[in-house]
N, C-alpha and C. Protein backbone atom coordinates (compact mmCIF):
# COMPACT_ATOMS: atom_id res chain seq x y z
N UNK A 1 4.59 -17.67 4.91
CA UNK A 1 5.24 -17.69 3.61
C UNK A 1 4.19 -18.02 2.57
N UNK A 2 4.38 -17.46 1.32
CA UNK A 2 3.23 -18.28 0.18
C UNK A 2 3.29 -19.39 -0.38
N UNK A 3 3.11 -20.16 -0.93
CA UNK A 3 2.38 -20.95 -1.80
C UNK A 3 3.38 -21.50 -2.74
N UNK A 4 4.52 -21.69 -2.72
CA UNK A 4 5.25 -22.16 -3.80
C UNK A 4 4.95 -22.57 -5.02
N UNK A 5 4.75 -22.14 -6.34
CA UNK A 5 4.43 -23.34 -7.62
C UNK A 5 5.57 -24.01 -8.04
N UNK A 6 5.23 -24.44 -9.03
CA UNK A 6 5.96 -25.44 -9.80
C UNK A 6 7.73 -24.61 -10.27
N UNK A 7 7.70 -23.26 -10.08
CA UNK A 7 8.88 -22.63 -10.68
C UNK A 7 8.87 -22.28 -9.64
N UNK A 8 8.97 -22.08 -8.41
CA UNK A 8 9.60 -21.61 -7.35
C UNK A 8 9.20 -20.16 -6.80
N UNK A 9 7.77 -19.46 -7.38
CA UNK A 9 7.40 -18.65 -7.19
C UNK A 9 5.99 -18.31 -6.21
N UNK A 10 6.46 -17.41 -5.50
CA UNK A 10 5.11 -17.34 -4.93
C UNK A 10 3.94 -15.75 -5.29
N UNK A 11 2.94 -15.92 -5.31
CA UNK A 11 1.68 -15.24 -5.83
C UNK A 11 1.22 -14.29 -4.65
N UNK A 12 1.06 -12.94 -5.07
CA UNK A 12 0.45 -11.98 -3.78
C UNK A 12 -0.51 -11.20 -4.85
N UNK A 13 -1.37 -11.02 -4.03
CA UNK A 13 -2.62 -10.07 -4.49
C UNK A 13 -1.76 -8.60 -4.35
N UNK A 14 -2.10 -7.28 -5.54
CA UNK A 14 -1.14 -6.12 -5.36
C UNK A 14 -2.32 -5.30 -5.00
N UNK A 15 -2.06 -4.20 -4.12
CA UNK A 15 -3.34 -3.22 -4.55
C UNK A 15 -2.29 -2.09 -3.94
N UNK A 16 -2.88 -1.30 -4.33
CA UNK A 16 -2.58 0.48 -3.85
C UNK A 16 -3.88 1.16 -2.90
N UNK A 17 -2.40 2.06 -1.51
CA UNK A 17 -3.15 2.85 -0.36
C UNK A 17 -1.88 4.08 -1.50
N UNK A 18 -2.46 5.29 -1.79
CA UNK A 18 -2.37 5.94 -2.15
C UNK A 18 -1.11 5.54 -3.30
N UNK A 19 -0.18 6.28 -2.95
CA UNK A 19 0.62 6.37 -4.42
C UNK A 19 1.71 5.14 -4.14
N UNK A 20 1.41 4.16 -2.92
CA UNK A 20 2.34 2.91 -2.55
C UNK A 20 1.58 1.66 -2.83
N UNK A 21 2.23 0.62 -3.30
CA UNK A 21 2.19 -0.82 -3.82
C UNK A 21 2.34 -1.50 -2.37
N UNK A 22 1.22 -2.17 -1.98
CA UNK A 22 0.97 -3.20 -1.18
C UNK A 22 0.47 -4.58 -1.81
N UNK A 23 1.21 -5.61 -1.10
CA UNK A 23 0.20 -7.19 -1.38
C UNK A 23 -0.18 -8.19 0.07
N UNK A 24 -0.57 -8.75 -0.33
CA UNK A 24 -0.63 -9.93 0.78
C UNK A 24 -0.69 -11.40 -0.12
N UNK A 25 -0.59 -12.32 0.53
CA UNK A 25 -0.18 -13.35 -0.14
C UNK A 25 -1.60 -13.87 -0.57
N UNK A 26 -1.95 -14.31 -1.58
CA UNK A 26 -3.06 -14.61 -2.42
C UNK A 26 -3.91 -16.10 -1.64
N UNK A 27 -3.09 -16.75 -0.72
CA UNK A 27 -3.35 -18.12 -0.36
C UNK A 27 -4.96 -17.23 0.70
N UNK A 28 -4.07 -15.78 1.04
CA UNK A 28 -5.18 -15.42 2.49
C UNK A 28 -6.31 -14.86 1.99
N UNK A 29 -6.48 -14.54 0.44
CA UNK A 29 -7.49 -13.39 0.43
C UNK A 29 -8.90 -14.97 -0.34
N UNK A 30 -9.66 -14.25 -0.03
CA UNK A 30 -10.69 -14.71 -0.37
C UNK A 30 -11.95 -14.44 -1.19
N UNK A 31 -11.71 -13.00 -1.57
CA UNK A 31 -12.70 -12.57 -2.58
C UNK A 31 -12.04 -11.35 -2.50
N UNK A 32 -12.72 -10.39 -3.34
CA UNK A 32 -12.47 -8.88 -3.89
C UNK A 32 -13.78 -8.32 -4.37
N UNK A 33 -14.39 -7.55 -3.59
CA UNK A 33 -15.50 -7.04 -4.08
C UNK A 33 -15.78 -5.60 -4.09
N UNK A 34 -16.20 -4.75 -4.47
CA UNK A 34 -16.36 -3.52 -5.16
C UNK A 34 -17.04 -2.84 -3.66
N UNK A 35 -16.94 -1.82 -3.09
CA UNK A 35 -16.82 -0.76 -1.91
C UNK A 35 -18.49 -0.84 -1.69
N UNK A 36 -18.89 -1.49 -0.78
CA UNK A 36 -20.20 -1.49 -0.79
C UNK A 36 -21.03 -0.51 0.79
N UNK A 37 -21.70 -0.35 1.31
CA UNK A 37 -22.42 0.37 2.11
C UNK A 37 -21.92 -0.87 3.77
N UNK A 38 -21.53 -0.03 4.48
CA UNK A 38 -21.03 -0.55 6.24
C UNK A 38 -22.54 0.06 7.18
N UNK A 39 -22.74 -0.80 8.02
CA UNK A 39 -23.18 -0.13 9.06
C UNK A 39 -22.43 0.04 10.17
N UNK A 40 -22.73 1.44 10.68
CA UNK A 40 -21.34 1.88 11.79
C UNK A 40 -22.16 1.47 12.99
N UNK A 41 -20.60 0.80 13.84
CA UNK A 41 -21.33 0.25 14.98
C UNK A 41 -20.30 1.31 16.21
N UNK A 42 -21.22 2.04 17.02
CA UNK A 42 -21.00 3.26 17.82
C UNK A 42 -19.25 2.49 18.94
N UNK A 43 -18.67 3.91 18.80
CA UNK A 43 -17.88 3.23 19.99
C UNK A 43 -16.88 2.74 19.67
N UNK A 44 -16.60 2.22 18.36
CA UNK A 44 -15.51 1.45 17.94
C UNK A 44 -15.30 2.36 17.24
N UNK A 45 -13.75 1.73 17.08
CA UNK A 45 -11.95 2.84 16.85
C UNK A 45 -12.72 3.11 15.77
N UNK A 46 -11.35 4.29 14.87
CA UNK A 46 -11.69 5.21 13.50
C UNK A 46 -11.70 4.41 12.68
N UNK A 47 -10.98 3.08 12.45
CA UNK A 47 -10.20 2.52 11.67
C UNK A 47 -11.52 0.96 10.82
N UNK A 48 -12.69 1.44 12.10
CA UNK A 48 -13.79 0.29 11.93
C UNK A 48 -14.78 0.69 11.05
N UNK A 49 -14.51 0.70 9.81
CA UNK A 49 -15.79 1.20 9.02
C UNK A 49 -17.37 0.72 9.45
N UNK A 50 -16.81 -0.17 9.98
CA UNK A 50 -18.29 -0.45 10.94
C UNK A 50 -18.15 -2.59 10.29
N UNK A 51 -19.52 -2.90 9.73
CA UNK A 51 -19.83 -4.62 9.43
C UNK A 51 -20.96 -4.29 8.19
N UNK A 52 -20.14 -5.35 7.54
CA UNK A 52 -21.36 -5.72 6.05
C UNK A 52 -21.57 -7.31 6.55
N UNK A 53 -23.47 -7.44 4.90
CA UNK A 53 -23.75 -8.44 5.23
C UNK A 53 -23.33 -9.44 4.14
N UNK A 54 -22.54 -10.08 4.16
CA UNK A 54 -21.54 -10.74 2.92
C UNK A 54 -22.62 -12.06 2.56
N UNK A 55 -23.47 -12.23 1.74
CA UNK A 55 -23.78 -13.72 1.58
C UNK A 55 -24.65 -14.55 2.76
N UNK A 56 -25.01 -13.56 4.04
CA UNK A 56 -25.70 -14.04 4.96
C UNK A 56 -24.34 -13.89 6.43
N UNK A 57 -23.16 -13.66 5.77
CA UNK A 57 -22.07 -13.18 6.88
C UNK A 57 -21.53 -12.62 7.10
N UNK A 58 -21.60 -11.88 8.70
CA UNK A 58 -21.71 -10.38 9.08
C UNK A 58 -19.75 -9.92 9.03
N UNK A 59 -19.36 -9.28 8.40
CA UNK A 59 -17.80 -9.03 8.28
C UNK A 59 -17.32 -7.90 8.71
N UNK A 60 -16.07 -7.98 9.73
CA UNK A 60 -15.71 -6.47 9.93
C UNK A 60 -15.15 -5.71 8.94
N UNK A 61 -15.48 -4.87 8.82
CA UNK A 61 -14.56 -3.69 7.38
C UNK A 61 -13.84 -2.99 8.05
N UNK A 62 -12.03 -2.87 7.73
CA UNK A 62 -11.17 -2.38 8.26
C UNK A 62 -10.70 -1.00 6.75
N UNK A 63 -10.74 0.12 7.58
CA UNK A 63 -10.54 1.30 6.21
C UNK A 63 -8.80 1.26 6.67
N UNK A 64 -7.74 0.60 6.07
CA UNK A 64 -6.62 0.64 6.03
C UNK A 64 -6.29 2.56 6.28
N UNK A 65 -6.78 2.88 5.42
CA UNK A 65 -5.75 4.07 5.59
C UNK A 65 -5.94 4.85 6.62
N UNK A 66 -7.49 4.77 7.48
CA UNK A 66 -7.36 5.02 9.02
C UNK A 66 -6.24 4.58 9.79
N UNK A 67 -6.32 3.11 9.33
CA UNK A 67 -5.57 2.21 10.70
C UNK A 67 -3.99 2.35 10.43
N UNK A 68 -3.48 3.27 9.39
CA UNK A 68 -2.25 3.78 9.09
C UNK A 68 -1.76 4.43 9.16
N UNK A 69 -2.94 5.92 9.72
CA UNK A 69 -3.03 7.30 10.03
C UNK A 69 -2.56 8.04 8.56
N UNK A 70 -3.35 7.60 7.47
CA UNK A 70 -3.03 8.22 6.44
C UNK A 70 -4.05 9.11 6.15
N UNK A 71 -3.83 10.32 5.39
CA UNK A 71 -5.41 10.94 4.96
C UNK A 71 -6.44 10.20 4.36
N UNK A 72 -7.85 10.39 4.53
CA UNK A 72 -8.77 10.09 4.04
C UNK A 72 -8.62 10.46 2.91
N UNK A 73 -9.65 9.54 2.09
CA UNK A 73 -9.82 10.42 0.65
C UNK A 73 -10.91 9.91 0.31
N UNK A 74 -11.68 10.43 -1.05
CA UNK A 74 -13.14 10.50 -1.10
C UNK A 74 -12.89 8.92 -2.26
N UNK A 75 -13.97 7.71 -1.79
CA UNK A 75 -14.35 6.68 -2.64
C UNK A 75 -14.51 6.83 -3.93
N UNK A 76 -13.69 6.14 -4.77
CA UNK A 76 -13.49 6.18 -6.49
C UNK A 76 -14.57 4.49 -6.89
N UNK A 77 -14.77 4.40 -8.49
CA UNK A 77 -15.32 3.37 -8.65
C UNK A 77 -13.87 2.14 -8.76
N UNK A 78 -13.18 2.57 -8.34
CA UNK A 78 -11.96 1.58 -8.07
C UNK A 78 -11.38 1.63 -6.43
N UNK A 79 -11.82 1.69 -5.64
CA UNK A 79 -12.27 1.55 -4.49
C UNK A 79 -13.02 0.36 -4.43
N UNK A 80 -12.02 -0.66 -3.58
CA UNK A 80 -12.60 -2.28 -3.11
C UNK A 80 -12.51 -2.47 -1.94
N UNK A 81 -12.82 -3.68 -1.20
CA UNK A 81 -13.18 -3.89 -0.26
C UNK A 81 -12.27 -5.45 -0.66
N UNK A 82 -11.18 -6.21 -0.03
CA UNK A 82 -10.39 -7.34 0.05
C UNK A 82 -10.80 -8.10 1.51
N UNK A 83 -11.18 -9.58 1.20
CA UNK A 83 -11.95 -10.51 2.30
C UNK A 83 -10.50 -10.75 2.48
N UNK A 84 -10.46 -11.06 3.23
CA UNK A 84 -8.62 -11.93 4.09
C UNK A 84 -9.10 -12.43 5.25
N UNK A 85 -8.67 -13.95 4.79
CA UNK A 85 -9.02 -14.80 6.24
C UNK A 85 -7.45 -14.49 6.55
N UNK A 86 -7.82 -14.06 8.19
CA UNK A 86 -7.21 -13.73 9.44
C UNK A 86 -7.38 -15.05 10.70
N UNK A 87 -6.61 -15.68 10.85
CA UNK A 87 -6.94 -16.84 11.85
C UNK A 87 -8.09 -17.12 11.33
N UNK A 88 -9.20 -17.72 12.14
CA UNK A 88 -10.19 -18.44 12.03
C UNK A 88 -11.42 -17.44 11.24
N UNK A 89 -10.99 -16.21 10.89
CA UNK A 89 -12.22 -15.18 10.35
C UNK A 89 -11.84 -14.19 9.07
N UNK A 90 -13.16 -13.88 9.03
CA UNK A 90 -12.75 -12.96 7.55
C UNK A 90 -13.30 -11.53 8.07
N UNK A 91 -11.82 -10.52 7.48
CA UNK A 91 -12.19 -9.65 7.69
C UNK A 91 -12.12 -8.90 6.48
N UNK A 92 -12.46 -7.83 5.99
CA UNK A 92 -12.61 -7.26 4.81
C UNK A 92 -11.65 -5.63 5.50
N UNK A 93 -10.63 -5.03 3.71
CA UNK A 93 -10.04 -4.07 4.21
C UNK A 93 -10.08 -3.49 2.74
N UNK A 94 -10.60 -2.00 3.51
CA UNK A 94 -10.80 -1.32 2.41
C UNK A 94 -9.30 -0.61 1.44
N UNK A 95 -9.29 -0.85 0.47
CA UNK A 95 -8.40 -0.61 -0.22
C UNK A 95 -8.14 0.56 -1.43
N UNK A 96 -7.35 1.22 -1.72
CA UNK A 96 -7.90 2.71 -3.04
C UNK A 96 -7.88 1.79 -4.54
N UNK A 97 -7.36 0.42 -4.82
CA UNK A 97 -7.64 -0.08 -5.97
C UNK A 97 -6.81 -1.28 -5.88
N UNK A 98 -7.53 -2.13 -6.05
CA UNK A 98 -6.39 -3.72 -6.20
C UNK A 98 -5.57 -3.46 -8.34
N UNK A 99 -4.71 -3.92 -7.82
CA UNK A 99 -4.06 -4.08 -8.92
C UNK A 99 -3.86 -5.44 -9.65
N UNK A 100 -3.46 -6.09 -9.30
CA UNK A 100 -3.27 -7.63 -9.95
C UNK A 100 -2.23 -8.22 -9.17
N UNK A 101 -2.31 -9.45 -9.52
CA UNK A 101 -2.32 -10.83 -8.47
C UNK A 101 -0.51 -10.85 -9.23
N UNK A 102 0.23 -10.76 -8.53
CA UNK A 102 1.80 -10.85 -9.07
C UNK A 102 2.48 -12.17 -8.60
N UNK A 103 3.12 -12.75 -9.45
CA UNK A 103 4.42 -13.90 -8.95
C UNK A 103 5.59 -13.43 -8.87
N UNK A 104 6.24 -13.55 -7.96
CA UNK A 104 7.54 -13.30 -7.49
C UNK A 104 8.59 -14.28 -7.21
N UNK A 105 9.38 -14.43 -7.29
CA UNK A 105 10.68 -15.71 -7.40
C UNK A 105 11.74 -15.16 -6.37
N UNK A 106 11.83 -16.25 -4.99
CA UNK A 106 12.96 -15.66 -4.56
C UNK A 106 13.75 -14.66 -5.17
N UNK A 107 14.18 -14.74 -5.81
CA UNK A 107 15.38 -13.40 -5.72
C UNK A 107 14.74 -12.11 -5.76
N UNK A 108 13.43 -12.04 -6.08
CA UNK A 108 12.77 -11.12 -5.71
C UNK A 108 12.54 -10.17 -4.43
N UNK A 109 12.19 -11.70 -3.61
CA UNK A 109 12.04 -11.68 -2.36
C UNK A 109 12.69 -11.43 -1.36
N UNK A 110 12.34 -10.12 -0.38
CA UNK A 110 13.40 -10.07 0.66
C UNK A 110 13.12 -9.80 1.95
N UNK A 111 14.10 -9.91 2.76
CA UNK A 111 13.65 -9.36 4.43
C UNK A 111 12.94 -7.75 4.44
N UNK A 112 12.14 -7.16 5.00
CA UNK A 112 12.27 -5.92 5.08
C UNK A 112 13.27 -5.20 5.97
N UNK A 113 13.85 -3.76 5.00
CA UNK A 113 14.41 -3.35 5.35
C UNK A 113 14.01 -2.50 6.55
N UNK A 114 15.54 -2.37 7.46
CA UNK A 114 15.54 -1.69 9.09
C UNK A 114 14.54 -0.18 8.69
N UNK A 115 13.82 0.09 9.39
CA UNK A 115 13.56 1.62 9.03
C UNK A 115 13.34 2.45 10.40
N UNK A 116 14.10 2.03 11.57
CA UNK A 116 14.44 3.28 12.44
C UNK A 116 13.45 2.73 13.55
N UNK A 117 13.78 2.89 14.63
CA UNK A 117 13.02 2.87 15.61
C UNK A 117 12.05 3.81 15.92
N UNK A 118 11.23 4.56 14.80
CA UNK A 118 10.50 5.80 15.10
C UNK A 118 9.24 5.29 14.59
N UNK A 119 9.73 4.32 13.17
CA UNK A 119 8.39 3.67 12.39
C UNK A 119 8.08 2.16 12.77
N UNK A 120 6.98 1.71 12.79
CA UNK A 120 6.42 0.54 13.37
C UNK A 120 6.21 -0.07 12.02
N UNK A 121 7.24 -0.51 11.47
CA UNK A 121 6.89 -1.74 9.95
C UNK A 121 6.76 -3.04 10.80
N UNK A 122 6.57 -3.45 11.67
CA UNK A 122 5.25 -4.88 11.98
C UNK A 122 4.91 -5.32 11.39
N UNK A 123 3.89 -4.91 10.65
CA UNK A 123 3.28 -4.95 9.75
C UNK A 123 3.47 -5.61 8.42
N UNK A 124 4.76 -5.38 7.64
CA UNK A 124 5.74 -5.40 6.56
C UNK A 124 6.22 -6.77 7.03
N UNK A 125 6.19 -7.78 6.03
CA UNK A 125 6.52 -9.50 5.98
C UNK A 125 7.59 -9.44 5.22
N UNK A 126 7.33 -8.95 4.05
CA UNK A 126 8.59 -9.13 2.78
C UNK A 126 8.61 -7.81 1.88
N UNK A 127 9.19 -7.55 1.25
CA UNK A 127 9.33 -6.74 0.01
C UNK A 127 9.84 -7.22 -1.45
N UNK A 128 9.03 -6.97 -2.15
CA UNK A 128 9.21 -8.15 -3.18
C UNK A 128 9.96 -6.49 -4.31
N UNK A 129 10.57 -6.63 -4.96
CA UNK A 129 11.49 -5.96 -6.37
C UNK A 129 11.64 -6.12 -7.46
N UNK A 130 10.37 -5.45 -8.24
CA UNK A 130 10.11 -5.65 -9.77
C UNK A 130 10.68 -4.75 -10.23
N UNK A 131 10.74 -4.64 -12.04
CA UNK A 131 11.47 -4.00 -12.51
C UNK A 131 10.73 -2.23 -12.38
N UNK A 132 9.57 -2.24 -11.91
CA UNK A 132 8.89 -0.76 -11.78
C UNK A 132 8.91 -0.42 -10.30
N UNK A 133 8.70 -1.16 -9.22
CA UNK A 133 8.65 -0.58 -7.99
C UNK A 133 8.85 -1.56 -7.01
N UNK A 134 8.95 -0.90 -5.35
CA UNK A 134 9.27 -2.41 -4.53
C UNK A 134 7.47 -2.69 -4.02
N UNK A 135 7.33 -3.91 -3.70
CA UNK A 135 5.61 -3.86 -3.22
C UNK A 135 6.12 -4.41 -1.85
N UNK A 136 5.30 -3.54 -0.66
CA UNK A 136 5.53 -4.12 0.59
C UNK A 136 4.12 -5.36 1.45
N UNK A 137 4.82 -6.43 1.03
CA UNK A 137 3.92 -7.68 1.58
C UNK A 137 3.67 -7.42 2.89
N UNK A 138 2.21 -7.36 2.98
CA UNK A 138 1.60 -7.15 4.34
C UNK A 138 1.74 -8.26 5.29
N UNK A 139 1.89 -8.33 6.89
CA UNK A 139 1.54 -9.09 8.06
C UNK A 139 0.27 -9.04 8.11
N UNK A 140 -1.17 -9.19 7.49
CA UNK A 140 -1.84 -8.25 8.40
C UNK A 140 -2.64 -8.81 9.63
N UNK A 141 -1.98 -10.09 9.86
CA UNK A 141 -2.25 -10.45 11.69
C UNK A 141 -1.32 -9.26 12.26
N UNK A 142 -0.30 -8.78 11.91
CA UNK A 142 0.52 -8.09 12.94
C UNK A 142 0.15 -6.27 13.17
N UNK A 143 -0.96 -6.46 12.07
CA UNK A 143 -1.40 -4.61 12.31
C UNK A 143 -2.24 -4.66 13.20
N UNK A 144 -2.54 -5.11 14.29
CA UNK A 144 -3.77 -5.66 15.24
C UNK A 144 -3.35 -6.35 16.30
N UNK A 145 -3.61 -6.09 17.50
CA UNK A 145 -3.33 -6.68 18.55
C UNK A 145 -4.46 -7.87 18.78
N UNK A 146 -3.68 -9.04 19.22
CA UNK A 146 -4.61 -9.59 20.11
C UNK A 146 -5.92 -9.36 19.99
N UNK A 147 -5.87 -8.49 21.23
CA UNK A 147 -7.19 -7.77 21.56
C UNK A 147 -8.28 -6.93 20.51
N UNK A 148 -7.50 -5.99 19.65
CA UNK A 148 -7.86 -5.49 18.69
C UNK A 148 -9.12 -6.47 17.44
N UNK A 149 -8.50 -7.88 17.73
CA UNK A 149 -8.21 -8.55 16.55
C UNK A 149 -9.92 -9.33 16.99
N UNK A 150 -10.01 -9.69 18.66
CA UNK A 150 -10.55 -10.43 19.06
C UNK A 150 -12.03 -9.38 19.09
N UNK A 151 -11.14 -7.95 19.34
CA UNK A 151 -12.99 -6.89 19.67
C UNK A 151 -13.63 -6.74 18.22
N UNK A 152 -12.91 -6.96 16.56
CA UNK A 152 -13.38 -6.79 15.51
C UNK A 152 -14.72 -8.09 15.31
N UNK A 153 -13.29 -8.95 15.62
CA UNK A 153 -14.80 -10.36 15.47
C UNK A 153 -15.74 -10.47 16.09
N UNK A 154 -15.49 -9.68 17.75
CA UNK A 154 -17.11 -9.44 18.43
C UNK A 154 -17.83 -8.41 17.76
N UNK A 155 -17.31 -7.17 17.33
CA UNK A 155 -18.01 -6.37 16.75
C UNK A 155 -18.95 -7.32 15.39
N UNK A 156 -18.36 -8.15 14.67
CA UNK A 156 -19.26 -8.73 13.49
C UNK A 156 -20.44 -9.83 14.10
N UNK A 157 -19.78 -10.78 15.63
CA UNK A 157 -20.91 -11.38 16.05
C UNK A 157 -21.80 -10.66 16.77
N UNK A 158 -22.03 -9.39 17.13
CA UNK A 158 -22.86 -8.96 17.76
C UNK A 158 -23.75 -7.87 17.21
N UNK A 159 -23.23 -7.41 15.67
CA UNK A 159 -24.26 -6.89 14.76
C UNK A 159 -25.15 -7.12 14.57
């Protein structure tokens, strides 16, 4: 859950994977920095843009819209790269443009809705309902297995 303030609202970072409104809760992200150069490390899934060197620390870069099976599309100067501590690590996920950091007030806030046993929303924590669109609050421990989660952080210690 986020961060409660003083009015009963909680804060998510917004960004856009194509023409849809995503956030995650602002408590997890940890920086926002502008789409910088990966080195690809052989062998690992589509979804691994490979590891940057952040400040002296080696980070996995996750290209969301691989790991969503969405089309590629060619890097804009609004094209970022979002740090999100994940359990004990930071992983970075490439994003088509952060938008701004939104507060939302319960009544905003809701369960996500059923969407069929065909689509895997896992992923999907909450859906928050502004007066322009719904934004779907990311899990993003839950887009990643376990395992998945554990071979990214070896991939960054063994760069």
């Amino acid at each position: 859950m986020g961060e409660p303030t003083k009015n009963n609202t909680e804060r998510f970072l917004t960004f856009y994977l194509g023409s849809e409104c995503y956030g995650v809760n602002i408590a997890a992200v940890k920086e926002i920095i502008a789409l910088m150069k990966t080195t690809h490390i052989p062998k690992s899934p589509p979804y691994l843009k490979g590891v940057m060197n952040l400040r002296g620390a080696i980070i996995p870069v996750v290209d969301l819209r691989a790991r969503f099976g969405m089309e590629a599309v060619e890097a804009t100067m609004h094209t970022a790269i979002v740090i999100i501590r994940i359990k004990e690590d930071n992983i970075g996920f490439v994003v088509d443009h952060v938008e701004e950091v939104c507060n939302a007030t319960a009544e905003q806030i809701s369960e996500p809705t059923s969407f069929g046993s065909d689509v895997n929303a896992s992923y999907i924590k909450k859906m928050i309902r502004t007066e322009k669109q719904v934004i779907m609050v990311m899990d993003l421990e839950n887009i990643f297995s376990e395992e998945e989660l554990s071979d990214l952080n070896q991939s960054a210690k063994t760069a």
